[in-house]
Every structure is written in C-alpha cells, then in structure tokens.
Protein backbone atom coordinates (compact mmCIF):
# COMPACT_ATOMS: atom_id res chain seq x y z
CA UNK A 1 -74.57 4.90 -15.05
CA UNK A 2 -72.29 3.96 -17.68
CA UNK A 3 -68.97 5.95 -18.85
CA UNK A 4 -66.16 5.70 -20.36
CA UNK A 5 -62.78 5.62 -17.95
CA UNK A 6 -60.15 4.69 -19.87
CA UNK A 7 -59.16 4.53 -23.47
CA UNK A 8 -55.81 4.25 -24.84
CA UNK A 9 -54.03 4.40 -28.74
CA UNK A 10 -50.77 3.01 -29.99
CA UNK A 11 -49.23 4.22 -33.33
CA UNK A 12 -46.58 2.64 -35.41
CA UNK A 13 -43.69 4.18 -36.50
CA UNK A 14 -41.84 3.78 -39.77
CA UNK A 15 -38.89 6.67 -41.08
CA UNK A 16 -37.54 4.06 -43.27
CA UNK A 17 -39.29 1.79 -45.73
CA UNK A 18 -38.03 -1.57 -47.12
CA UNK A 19 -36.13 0.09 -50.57
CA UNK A 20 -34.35 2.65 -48.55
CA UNK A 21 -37.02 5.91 -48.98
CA UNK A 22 -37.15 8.21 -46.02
CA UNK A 23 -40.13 9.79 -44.80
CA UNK A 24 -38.71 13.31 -44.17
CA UNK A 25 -41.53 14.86 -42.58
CA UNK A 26 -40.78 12.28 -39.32
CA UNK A 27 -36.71 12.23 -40.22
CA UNK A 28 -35.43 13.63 -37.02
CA UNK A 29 -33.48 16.81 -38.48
CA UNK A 30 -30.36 16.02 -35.26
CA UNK A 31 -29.41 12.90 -37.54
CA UNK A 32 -26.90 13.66 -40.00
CA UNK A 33 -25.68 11.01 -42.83
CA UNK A 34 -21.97 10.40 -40.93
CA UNK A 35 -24.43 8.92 -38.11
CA UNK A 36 -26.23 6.62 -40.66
CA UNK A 37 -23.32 5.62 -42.27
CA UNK A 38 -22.24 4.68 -38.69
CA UNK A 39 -25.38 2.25 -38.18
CA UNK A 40 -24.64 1.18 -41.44
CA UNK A 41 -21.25 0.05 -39.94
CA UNK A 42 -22.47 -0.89 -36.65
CA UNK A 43 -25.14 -3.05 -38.45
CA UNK A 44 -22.75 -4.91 -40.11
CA UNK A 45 -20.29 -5.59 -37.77
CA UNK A 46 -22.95 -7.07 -35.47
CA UNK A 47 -23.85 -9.76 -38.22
CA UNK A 48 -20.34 -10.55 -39.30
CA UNK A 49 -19.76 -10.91 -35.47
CA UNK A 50 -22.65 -13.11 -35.59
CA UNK A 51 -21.89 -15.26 -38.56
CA UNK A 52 -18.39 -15.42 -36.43
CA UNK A 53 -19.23 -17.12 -33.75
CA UNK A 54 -22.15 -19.22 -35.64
CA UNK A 55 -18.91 -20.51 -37.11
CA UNK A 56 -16.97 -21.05 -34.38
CA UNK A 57 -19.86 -22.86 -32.88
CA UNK A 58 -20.08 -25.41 -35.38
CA UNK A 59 -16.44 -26.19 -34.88
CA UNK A 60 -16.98 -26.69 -31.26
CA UNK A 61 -15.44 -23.83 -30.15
CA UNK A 62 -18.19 -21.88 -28.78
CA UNK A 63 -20.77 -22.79 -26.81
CA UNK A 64 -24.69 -22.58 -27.39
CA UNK A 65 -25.41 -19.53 -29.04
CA UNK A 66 -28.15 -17.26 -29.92
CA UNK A 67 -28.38 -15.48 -33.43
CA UNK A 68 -29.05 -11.92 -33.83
CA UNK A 69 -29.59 -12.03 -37.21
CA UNK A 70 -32.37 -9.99 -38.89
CA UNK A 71 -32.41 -7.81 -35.82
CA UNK A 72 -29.64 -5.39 -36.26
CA UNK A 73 -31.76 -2.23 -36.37
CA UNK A 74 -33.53 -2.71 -33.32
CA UNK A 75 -30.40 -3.08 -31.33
CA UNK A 76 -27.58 -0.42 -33.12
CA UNK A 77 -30.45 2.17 -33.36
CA UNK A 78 -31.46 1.75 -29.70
CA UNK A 79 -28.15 1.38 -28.62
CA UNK A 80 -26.53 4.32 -30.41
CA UNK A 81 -29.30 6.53 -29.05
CA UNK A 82 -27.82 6.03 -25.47
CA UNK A 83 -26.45 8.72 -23.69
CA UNK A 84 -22.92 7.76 -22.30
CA UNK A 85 -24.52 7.94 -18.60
CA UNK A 86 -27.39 5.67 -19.65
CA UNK A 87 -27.40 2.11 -18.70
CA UNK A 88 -28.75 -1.14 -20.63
CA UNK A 89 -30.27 -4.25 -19.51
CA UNK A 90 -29.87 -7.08 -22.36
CA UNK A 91 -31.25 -10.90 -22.44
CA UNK A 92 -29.19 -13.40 -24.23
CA UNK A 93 -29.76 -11.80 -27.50
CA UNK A 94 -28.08 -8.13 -27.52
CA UNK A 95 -24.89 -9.02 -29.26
CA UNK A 96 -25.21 -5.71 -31.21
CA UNK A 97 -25.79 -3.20 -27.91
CA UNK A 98 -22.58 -4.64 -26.29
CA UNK A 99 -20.65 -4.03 -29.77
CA UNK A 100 -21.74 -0.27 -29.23
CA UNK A 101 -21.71 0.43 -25.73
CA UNK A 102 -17.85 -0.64 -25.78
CA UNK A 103 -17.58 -4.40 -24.18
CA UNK A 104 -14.09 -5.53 -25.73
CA UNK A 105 -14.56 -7.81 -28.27
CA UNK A 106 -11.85 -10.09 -26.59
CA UNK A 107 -14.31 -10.13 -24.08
CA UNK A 108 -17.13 -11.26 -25.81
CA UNK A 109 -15.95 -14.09 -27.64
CA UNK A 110 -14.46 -15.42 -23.67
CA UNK A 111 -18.06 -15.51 -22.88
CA UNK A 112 -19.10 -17.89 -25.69
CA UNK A 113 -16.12 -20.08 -25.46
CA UNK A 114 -18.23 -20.72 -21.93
CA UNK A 115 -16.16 -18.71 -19.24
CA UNK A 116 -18.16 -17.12 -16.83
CA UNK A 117 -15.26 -14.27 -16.97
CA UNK A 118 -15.95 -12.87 -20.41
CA UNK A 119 -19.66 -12.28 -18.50
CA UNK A 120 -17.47 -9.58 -16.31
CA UNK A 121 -18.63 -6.45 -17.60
CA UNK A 122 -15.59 -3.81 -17.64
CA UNK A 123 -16.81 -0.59 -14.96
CA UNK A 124 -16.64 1.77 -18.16
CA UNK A 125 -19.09 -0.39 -20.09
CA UNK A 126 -22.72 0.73 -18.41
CA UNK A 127 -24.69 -2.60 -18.38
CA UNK A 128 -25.19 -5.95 -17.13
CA UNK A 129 -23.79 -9.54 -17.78
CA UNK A 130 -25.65 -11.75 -20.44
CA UNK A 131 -28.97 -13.26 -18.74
CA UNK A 132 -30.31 -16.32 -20.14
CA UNK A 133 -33.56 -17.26 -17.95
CA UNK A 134 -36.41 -15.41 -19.70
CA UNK A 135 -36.99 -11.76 -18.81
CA UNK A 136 -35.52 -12.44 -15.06
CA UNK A 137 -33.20 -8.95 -16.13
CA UNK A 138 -36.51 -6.87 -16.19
CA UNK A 139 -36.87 -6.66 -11.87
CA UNK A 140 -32.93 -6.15 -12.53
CA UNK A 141 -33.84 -3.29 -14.65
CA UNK A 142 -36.88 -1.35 -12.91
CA UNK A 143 -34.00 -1.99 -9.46
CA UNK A 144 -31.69 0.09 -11.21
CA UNK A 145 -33.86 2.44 -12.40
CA UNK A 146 -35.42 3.56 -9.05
CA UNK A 147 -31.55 3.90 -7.11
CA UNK A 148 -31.25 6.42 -10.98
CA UNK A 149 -34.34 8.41 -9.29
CA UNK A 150 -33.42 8.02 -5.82
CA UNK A 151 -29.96 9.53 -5.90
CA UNK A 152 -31.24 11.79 -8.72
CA UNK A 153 -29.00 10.74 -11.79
CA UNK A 154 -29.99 12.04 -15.13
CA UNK A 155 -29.99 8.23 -16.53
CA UNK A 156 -32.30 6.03 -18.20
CA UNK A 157 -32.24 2.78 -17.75
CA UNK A 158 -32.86 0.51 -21.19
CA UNK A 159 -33.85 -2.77 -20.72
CA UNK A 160 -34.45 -5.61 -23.66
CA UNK A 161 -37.17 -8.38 -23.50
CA UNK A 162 -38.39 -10.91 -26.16
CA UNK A 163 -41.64 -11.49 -27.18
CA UNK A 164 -42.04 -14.42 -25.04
CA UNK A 165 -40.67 -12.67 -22.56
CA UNK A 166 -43.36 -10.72 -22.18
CA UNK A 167 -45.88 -13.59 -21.21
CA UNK A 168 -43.35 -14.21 -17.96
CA UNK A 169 -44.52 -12.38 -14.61
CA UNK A 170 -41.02 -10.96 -14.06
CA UNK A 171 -42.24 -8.20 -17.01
CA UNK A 172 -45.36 -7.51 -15.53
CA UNK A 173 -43.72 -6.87 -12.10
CA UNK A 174 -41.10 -4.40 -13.33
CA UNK A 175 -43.52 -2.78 -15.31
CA UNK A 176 -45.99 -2.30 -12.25
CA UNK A 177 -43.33 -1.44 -10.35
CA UNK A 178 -41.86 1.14 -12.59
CA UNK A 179 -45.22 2.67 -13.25
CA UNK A 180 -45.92 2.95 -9.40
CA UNK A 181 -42.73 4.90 -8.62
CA UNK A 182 -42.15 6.84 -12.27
CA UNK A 183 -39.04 5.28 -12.95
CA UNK A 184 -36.59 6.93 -15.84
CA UNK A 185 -36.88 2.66 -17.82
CA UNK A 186 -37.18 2.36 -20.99
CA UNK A 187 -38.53 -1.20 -22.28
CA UNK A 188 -37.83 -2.63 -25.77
CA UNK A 189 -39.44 -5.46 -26.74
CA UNK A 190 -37.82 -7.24 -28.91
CA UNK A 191 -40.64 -8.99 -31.33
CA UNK A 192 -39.28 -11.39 -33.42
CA UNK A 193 -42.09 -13.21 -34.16
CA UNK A 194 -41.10 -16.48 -32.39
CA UNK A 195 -40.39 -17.26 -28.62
CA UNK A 196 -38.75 -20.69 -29.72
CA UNK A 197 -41.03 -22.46 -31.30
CA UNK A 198 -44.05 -20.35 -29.69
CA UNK A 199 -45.50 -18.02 -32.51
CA UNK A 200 -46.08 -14.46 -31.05
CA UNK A 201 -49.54 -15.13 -31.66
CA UNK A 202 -49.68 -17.57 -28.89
CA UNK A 203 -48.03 -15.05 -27.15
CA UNK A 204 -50.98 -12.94 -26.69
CA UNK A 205 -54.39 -11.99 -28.19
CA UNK A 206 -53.74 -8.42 -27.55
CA UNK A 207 -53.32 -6.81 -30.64
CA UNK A 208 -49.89 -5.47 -29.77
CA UNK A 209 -47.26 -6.24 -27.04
CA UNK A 210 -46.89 -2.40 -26.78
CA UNK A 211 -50.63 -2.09 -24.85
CA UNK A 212 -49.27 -3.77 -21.94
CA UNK A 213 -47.72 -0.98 -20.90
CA UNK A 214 -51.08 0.83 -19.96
CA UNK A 215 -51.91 -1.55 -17.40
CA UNK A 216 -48.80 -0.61 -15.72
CA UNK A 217 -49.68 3.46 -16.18
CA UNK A 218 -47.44 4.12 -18.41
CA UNK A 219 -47.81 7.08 -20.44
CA UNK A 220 -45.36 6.85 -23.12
CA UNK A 221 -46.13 3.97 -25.54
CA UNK A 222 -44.94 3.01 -29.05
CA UNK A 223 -45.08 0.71 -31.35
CA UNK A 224 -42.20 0.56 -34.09
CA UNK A 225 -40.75 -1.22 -37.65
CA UNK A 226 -37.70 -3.12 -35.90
CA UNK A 227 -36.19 -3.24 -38.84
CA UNK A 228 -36.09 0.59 -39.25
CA UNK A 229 -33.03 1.41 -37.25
CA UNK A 230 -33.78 5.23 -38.04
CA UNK A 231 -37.23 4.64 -36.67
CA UNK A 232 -35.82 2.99 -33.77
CA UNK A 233 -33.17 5.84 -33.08
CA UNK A 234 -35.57 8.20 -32.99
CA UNK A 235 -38.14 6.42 -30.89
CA UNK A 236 -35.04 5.30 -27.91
CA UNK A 237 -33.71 9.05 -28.41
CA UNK A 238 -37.18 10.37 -27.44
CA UNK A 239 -38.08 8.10 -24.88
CA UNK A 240 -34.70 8.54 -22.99
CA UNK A 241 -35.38 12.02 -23.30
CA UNK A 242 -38.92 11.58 -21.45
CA UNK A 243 -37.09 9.21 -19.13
CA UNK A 244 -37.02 11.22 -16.09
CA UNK A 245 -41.25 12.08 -16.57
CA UNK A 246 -41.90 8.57 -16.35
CA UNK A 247 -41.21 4.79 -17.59
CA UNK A 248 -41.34 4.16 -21.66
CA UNK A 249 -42.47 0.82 -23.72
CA UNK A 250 -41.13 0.31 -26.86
CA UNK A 251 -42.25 -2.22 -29.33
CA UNK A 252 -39.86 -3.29 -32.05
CA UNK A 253 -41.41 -5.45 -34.89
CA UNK A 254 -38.72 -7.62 -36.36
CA UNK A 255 -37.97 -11.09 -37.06
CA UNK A 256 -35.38 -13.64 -35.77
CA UNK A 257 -34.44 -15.13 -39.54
CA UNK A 258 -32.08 -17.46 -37.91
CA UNK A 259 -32.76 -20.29 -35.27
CA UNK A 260 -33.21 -19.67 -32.19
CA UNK A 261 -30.47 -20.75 -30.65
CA UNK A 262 -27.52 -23.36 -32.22
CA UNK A 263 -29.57 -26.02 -30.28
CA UNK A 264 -32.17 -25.35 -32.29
CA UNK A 265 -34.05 -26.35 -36.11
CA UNK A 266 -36.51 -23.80 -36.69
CA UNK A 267 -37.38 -25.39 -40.15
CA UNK A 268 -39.83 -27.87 -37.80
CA UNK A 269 -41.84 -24.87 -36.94
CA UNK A 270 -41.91 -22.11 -39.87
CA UNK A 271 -42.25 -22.20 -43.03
CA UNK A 272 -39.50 -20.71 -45.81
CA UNK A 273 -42.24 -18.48 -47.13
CA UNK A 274 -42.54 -16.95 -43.95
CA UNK A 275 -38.94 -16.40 -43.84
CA UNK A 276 -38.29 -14.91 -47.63
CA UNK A 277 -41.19 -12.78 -47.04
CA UNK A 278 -38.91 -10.86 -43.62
CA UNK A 279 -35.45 -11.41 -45.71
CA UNK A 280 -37.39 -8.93 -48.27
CA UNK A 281 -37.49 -6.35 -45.29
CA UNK A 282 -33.85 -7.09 -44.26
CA UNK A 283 -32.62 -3.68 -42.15
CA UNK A 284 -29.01 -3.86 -43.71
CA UNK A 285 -30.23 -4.02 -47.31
CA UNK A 286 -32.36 -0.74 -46.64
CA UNK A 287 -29.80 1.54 -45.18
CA UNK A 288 -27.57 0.23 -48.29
CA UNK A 289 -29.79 0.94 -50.55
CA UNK A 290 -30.43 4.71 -48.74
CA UNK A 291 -26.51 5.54 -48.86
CA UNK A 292 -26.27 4.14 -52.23
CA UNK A 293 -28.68 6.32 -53.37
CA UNK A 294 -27.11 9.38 -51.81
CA UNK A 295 -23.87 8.87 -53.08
CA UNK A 296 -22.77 7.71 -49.43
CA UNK A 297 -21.49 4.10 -49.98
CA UNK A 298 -19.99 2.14 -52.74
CA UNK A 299 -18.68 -2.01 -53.38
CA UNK A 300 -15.26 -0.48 -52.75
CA UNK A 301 -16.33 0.93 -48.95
CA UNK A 302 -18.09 -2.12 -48.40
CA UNK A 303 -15.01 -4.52 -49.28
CA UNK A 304 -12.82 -2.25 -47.11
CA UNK A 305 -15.68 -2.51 -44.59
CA UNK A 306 -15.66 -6.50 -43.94
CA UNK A 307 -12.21 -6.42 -44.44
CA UNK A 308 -11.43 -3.83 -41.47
CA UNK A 309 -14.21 -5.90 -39.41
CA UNK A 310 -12.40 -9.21 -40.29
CA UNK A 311 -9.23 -8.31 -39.09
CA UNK A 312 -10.68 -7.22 -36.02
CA UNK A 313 -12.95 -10.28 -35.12
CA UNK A 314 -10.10 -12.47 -36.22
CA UNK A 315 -7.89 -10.64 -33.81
CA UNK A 316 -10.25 -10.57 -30.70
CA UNK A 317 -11.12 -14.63 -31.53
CA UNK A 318 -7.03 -15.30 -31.34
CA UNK A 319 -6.75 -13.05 -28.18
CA UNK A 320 -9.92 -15.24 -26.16
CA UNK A 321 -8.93 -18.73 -27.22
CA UNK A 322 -5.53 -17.74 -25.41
CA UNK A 323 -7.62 -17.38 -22.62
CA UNK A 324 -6.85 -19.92 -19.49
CA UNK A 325 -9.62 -19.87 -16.53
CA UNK A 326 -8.35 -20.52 -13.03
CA UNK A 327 -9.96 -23.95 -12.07
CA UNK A 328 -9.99 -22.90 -8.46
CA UNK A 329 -12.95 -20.45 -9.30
CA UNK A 330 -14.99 -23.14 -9.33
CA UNK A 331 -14.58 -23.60 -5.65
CA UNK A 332 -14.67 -19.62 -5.01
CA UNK A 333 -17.62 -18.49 -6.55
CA UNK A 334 -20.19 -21.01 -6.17
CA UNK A 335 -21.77 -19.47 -2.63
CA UNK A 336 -20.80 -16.05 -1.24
CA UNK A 337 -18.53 -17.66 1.09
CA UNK A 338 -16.40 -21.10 1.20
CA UNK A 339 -18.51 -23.51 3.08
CA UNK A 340 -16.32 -26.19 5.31
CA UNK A 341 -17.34 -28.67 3.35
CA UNK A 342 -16.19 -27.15 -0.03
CA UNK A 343 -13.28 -26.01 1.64
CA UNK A 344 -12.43 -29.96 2.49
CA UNK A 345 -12.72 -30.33 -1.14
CA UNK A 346 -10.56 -27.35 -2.29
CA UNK A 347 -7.37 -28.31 -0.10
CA UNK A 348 -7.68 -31.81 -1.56
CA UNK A 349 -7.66 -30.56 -4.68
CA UNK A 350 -5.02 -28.20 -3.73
CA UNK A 351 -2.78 -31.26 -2.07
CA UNK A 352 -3.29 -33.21 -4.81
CA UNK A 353 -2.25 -30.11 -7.33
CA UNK A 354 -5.60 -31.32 -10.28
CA UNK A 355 -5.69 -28.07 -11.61
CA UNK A 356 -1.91 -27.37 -12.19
C-alpha cells in the first residue's frame, strides 16, 4: 500500500512592490498612513545609524561591525509589529529592532566602541544582548518561549536567524523543541542571500528556508519580500497573534548590499550586477516613492528628517565616547565567582594601583 501522509505549501507574500504600488486587497485595513510614515522614519534612521558607525569604524573608533544595510524592512516592520509585552531575540545584525524596541542610543554606540556594558540591555527594553556565534540565540529563544507558556504570559517570543544560520543545529533544535511543546516563537529568517561568502544556495537545496519549519510541526509557515516592510508587518502582526496556538517561521527575502562585516570584501565573492539588480528593490526607495505619491512626504520632510536624526546620533556618539569602563571588570566577570588564583592577580593589580 502506498499513500500519501504528508504534503505541505508555502506562499509568498508581497503588499508592496518595488515602485511603491500597494496591493489593497492584502493591505491590512489596521495600518493607517501615520504608521507608514513611521517605518518610513524608522527605516531611515536605522541606515543613517548604520552609515554612522560604518564611519566611525573606519576611523578606528568602533569595533568590527556588521551592516544592516538593504535590510531595513525586514527588521522595522517586524519590530514595530511587537506588542510592548513581546520579547525579541536578535543575532549580530538587528541594529534596526533595538532602534524600535527602545535600547538608548547612548547605549548602542558603547557596545561598538567594544564595551561589554553597552551589551547590558536596560529591564524596560524586552530582549537580549547582541550574539555573535551563529544562531546560538535560537535555544535562547525557544527557552524563553516555553517559561512565556509555562507561567501563562500572553507573549511571543521573536527570534532572528540568518540564512546560514539556518544550516547550524542550534536552529533545528529550537525548532524541534518549540514544535514539541507549542511554544508562542516566532522565527524570522533573515535571507540575505549570503552567509559570508556562502551563497544561500549552498545553504540548502530546499527550495525555501521557510519548509524547514514542517519538519519541526509547525503549522504556521510563510514565506515573504524582505524588502516589503508592509508585507513584513503584516506577516509578524499575524503570527504574534497565532503565537499562543503554536510556534511561527517566517522567511524574509532580502539582501545584505553591504559587506558582511567591516572585516570583510564582498567584491571577491559577488558580482556588481548582482548587487544593482537588489539596489533596484531597495525598501526605503519604495515606501518613498508610496508617500510621495500620496501626498505624505516631500524633500523638505526628508531634509528635516536626517537633520533631526543627525543631531541625535551625533549626540548619543558624544555621550558613549565619554564613556570610561572600570578595568577591574575584567577580573569580576570572567567566571561566576573570583577564583584564588584571579583573586592573587586582582590585589596585585590593586597594590600596584594599574588601572587608576
């Protein structure tokens, strides 16, 4: 006997198209223009934020840093689709979600001057600390998620992996996990097209990085245009609202148009056709051209726009490089407790007054 036990479908979702033309039969009718004109903002101020500390990198006053640009609309639209009780999960990447869920741009900027303290996430900002080894948040994530179910909290939990993150066996585990038990996560994959160096291709021959989630039960699964931060919205909204029915898998299609990190020359691995073609589909440039159109935005709003955000980033920069780390931390926080042996070494150093 043969029969057919399983057989699953992902669609794609689009609300937005690449000249700013809204498909209003899927335009959720609970967004109003004020909210689009605040992506529009948010979307903005991530990449000036970005182009910010690029800067400041090159100058040697940052430290290694990864780029966001090109994916703006995956980030503000999933991020502005939180609830204030919901909780995110970022990589290294989510420079945009921390800009909207309220870490202090002071903050931020500590963090990629190198201090571990600008990685101390205030209590009233819901989310964890920057984690750079590849999709080791996701366990982090589906941990969270079940004590949200166990003490019965109406929160989601919204966690953010790359591509290439989703080759690593931390994902599969946290999906498995969160399938088993129902938990209220909600998974974005971030697909930018490159892992590195590593096409997505070479990812995986599945035909999306969204089917993954069926192995793992999950009943909610969606593919999306990244660069559609409408489309995005919507999906996060949705899925948050299914969050306590089950787990959720997102897939964002975007592209990473700058390197991958400052350590990194990603003209050795792509070509520039490759990248005009995704600057043509640029998620800014659309929701311009949509508020243009609608008599929502205007050269003047834009100049007061970057000049506002300036002022601000300039502000926050000043603030962190007046920063001074206490060199005794280093001695403090390397195990949970002082060892005798580090201890030896901290009254030396204390004696011998190195870090005053």
């Amino acid at each position: 006997m043969i029969k057919k036990v399983f057989e699953g479908e992902i669609n794609y979702l689009q609300v937005m198209d690449e000249n700013g033309n809204i498909d209003k039969e899927l335009m959720p009718n609970y967004l109003d223009d004020k909210t689009i004109v605040e992506m529009y903002k948010n979307m903005s101020f991530a990449r000036a934020l970005d182009a910010k500390v690029l800067s400041l990198q090159r100058q040697g006053r940052a430290t290694t840093y990864a780029p966001l640009i090109g994916e703006e609309a995956t980030q503000i639209g999933s991020a502005m689709a939180m609830r204030k009780e919901d909780f995110f999960v970022p990589n290294f990447r989510q420079h945009g979600v921390y800009l909207v869920r309220g870490l202090p741009l002071e903050t931020f900027f500590v963090y990629w001057r190198g201090f571990e303290e600008g990685n101390a996430i205030p209590e009233n900002v819901n989310g964890l600390s920057v984690a750079v080894p590849v999709a080791t948040q996701m366990p982090h994530a589906a941990g969270i998620a079940y004590a949200f179910k166990y003490l019965k909290k109406d929160s989601a939990v919204i966690a953010y992996v790359g591509d290439g993150g989703t080759s690593e066996g931390e994902f599969y585990e946290a999906l498995n996990f969160s399938g088993v038990f129902q938990l209220p996560l909600v998974t974005i994959i971030e697909n930018n097209q490159w892992a590195i160096s590593v096409p997505r291709k070479m990812q995986s021959s599945a035909e999306t990085l969204a089917q993954k989630g069926f192995a793992a039960g999950f009943k909610n699964i969606l593919q999306v245009d990244g660069n559609d931060v409408i489309a995005v919205y919507k999906a996060t909204k949705e899925a948050i609202e299914k969050a306590s029915e089950g787990p959720s898998l997102i897939e964002c299609i975007t592209y990473r148009m700058s390197m991958h990190t400052t350590s990194d020359d990603p003209t050795r691995y792509r070509s520039e056709d490759e990248v005009k073609a995704w600057q043509a589909k640029d998620p800014i440039a659309r929701v311009r051209k949509y508020l243009v159109s609608k008599g929502l935005w205007n050269d003047d709003l834009e100049s007061k726009m970057a000049e506002e955000q300036k002022e601000k980033i300039d502000e926050a920069v000043e603030k962190a490089e007046k920063f001074v780390p206490d060199p005794k931390s280093i001695f403090e926080y390397v195990y949970s407790y002082i060892p005798p042996m580090l201890k030896e070494e901290l009254d030396e150093a204390e004696k011998a007054n190195f870090y005053m």
